[in-house]
Protein backbone atom coordinates (compact mmCIF):
# COMPACT_ATOMS: atom_id res chain seq x y z
CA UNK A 1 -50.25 58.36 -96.66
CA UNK A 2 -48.44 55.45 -95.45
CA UNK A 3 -46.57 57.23 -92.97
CA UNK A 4 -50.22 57.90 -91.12
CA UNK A 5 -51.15 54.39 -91.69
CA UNK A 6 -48.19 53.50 -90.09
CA UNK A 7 -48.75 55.87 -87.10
CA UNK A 8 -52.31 54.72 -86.52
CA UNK A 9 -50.89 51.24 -86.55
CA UNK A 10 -48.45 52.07 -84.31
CA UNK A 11 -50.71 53.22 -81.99
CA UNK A 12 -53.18 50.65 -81.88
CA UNK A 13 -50.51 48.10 -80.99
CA UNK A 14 -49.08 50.14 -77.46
CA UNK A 15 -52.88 51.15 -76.89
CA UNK A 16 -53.17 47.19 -76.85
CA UNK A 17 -50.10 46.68 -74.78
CA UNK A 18 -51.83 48.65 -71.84
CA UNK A 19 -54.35 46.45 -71.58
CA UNK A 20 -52.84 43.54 -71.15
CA UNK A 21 -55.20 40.57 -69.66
CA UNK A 22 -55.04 40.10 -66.55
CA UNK A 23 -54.08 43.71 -65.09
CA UNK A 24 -54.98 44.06 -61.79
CA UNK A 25 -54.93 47.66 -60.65
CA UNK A 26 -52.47 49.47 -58.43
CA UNK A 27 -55.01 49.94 -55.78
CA UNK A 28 -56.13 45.88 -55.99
CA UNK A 29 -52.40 44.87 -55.77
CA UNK A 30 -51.42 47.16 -52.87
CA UNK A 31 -54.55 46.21 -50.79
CA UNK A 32 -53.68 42.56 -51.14
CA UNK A 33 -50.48 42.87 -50.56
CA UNK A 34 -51.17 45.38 -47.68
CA UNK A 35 -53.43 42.82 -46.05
CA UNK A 36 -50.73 40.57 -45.10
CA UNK A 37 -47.68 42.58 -44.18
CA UNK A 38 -47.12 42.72 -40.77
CA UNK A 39 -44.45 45.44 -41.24
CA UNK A 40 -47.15 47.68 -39.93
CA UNK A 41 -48.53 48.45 -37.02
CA UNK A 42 -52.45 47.81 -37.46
CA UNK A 43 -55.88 48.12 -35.96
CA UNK A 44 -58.68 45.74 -36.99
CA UNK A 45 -62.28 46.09 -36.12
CA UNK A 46 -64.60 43.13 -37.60
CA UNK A 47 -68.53 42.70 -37.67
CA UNK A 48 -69.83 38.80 -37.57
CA UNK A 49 -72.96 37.00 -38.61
CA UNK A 50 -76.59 37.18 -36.59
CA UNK A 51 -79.67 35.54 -37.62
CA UNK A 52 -81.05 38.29 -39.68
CA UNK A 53 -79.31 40.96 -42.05
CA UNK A 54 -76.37 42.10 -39.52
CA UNK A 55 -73.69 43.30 -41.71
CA UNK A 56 -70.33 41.25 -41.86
CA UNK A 57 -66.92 42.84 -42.79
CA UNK A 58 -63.56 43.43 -41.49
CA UNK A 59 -62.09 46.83 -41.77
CA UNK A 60 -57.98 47.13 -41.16
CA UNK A 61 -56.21 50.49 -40.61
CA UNK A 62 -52.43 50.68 -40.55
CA UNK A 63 -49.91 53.06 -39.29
CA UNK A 64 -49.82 54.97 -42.82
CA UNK A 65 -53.29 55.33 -42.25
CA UNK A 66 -54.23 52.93 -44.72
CA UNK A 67 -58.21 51.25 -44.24
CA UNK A 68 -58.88 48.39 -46.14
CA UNK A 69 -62.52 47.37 -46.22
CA UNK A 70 -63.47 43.19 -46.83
CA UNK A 71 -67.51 43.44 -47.28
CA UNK A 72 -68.73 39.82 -47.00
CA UNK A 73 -72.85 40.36 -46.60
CA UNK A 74 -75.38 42.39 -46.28
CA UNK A 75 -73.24 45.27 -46.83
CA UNK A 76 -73.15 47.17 -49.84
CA UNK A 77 -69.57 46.87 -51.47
CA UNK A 78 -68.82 42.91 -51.15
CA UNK A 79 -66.36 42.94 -54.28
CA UNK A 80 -63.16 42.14 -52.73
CA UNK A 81 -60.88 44.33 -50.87
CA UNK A 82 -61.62 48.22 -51.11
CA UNK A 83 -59.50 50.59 -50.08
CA UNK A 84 -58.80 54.42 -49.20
CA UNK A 85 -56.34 56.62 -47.47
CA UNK A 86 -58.05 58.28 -44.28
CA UNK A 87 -57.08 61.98 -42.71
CA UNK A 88 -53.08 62.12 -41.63
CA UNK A 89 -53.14 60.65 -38.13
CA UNK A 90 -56.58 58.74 -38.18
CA UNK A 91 -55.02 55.66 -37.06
CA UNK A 92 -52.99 57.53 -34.10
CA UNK A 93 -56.48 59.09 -33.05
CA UNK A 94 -57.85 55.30 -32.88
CA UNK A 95 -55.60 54.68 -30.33
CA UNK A 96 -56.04 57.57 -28.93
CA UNK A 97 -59.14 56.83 -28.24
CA UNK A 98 -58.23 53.24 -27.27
CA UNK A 99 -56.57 54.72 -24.59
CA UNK A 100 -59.01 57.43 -23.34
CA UNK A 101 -61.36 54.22 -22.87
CA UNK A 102 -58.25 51.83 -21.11
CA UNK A 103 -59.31 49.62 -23.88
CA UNK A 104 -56.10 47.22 -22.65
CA UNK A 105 -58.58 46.60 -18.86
CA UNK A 106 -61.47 45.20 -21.55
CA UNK A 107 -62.28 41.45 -20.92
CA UNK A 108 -61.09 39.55 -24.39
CA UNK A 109 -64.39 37.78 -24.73
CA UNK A 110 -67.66 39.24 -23.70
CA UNK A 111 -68.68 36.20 -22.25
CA UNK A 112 -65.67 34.87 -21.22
CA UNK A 113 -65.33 31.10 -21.50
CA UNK A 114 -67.22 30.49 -17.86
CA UNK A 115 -69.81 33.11 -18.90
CA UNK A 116 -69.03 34.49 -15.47
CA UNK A 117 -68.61 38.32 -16.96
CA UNK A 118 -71.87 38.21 -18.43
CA UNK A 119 -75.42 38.28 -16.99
CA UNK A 120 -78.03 36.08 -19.30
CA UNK A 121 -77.04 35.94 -22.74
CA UNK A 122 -79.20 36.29 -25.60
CA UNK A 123 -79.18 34.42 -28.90
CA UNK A 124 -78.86 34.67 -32.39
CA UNK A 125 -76.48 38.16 -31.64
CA UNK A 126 -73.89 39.56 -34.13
CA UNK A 127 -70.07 40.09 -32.31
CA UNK A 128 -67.85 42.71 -32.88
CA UNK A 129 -64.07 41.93 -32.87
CA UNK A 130 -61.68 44.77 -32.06
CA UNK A 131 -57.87 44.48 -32.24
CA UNK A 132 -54.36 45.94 -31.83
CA UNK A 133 -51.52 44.77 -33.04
CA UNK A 134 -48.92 47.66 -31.85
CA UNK A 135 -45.66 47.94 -30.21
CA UNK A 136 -47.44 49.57 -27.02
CA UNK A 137 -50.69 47.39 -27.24
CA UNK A 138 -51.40 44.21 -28.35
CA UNK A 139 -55.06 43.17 -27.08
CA UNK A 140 -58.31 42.41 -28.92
CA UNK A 141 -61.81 41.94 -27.93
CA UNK A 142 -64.62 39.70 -28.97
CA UNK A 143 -67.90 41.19 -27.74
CA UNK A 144 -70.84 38.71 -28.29
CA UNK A 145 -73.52 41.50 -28.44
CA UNK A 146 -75.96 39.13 -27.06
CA UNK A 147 -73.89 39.65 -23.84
CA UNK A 148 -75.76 42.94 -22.49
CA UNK A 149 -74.93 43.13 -18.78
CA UNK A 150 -71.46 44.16 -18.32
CA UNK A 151 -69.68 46.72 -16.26
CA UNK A 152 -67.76 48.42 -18.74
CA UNK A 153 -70.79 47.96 -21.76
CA UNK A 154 -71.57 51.81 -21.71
CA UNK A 155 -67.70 52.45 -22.05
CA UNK A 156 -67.08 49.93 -24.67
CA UNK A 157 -69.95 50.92 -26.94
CA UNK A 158 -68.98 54.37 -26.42
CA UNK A 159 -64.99 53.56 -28.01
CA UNK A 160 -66.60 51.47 -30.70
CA UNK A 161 -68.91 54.43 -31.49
CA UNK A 162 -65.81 56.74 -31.46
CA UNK A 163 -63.96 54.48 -33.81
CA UNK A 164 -66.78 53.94 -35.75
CA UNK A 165 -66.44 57.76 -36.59
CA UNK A 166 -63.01 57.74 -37.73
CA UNK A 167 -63.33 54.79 -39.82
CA UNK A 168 -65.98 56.60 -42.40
CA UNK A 169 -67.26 53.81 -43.83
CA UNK A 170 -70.87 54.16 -44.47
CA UNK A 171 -70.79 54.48 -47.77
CA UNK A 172 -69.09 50.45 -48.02
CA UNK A 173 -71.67 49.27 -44.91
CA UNK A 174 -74.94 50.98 -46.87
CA UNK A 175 -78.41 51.18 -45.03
CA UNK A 176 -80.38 48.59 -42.95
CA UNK A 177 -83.16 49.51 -44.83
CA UNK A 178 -81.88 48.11 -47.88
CA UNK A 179 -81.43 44.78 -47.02
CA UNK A 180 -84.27 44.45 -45.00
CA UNK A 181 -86.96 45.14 -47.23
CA UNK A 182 -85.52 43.65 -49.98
CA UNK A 183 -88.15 40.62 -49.96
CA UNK A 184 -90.93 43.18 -49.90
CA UNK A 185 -90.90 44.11 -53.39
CA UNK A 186 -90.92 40.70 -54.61
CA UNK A 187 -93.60 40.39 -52.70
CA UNK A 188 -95.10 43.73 -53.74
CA UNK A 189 -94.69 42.58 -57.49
CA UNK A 190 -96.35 38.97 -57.03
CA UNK A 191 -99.88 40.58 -55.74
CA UNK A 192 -100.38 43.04 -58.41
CA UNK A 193 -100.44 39.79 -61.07
């Protein structure tokens, strides 16, 4: 009898041990510490702000083929960084493609600072931010999508698109439609009372 009171005591104490306050798990730890090593070659792709529900995150992919995912709004997974290892060789088949497109002959801003690589700009535009950071190529580019007439547009939409395919990300982004309508069924709710 005491012997199993002893064992059940026993293992209540190391079941408490494990969960010690403040754990962080392996994945959380990694992806911070991942984040900031510059050890690695990386590619970085990042989605800004509009006036509206444009989704805003950053997505990173490293040579190990590593993606870490920052959701900031109007995406669906905003809790920190999320992380997942993509197909062996994803991030060699983003630059890949990189370099099907001569992504190094891109403008870096889209306008440029004398807006002379632009025709008439609109407002109130999302940007997307793509860069390299590689011992063979080290560019990025900020495309203000609100800059529509450019030579190379079709080309650089077309790479983004391609990359956009690699990355696999839905799942974190989510659907417009969520975020669009979500004022609707407030609304929805307040004329049936």
């Amino acid at each position: 009898m005491k012997l199993s009171n002893f064992c059940i005591l026993l293992a209540g104490l190391l079941l408490s041990a494990c969960a010690s306050e403040g754990y962080t798990p392996y994945l959380d730890r990694f992806s911070e510490y991942a984040l900031d090593d510059d050890d690695y070659e990386r590619f970085t792709l990042e989605r800004t702000a509009c006036f509206g529900f444009c989704p805003i995150f950053k997505v990173t992919v490293d040579e190990r083929d590593f993606l870490f995912f920052q959701g900031e709004r109007f995406v669906t997974e905003t809790d920190g960084v999320l992380s997942k290892r993509l197909p062996k060789g994803s991030f060699k088949k983003i630059l890949r493609i990189a370099r099907d497109h001569e992504f190094s002959q891109f403008d870096p801003s889209y306008p440029n600072a004398d807006r002379n690589n632009c025709g008439p700009i609109a407002t109130d535009n999302p940007s997307i931010i793509l860069a390299f950071d590689t011992e063979h190529l080290d560019h990025a580019v900020k495309w203000y999508r609100g800059c529509s007439q450019f030579d190379s547009r079709a080309e650089l939409e077309e790479m983004i698109a391609a990359v956009d395919a690699v990355l696999d990300i839905d799942e974190w982004v989510g659907p417009r439609d969520a975020f669009m309508n979500a004022g609707d069924e407030d609304d929805d709710e307040q004329s049936e009372t």
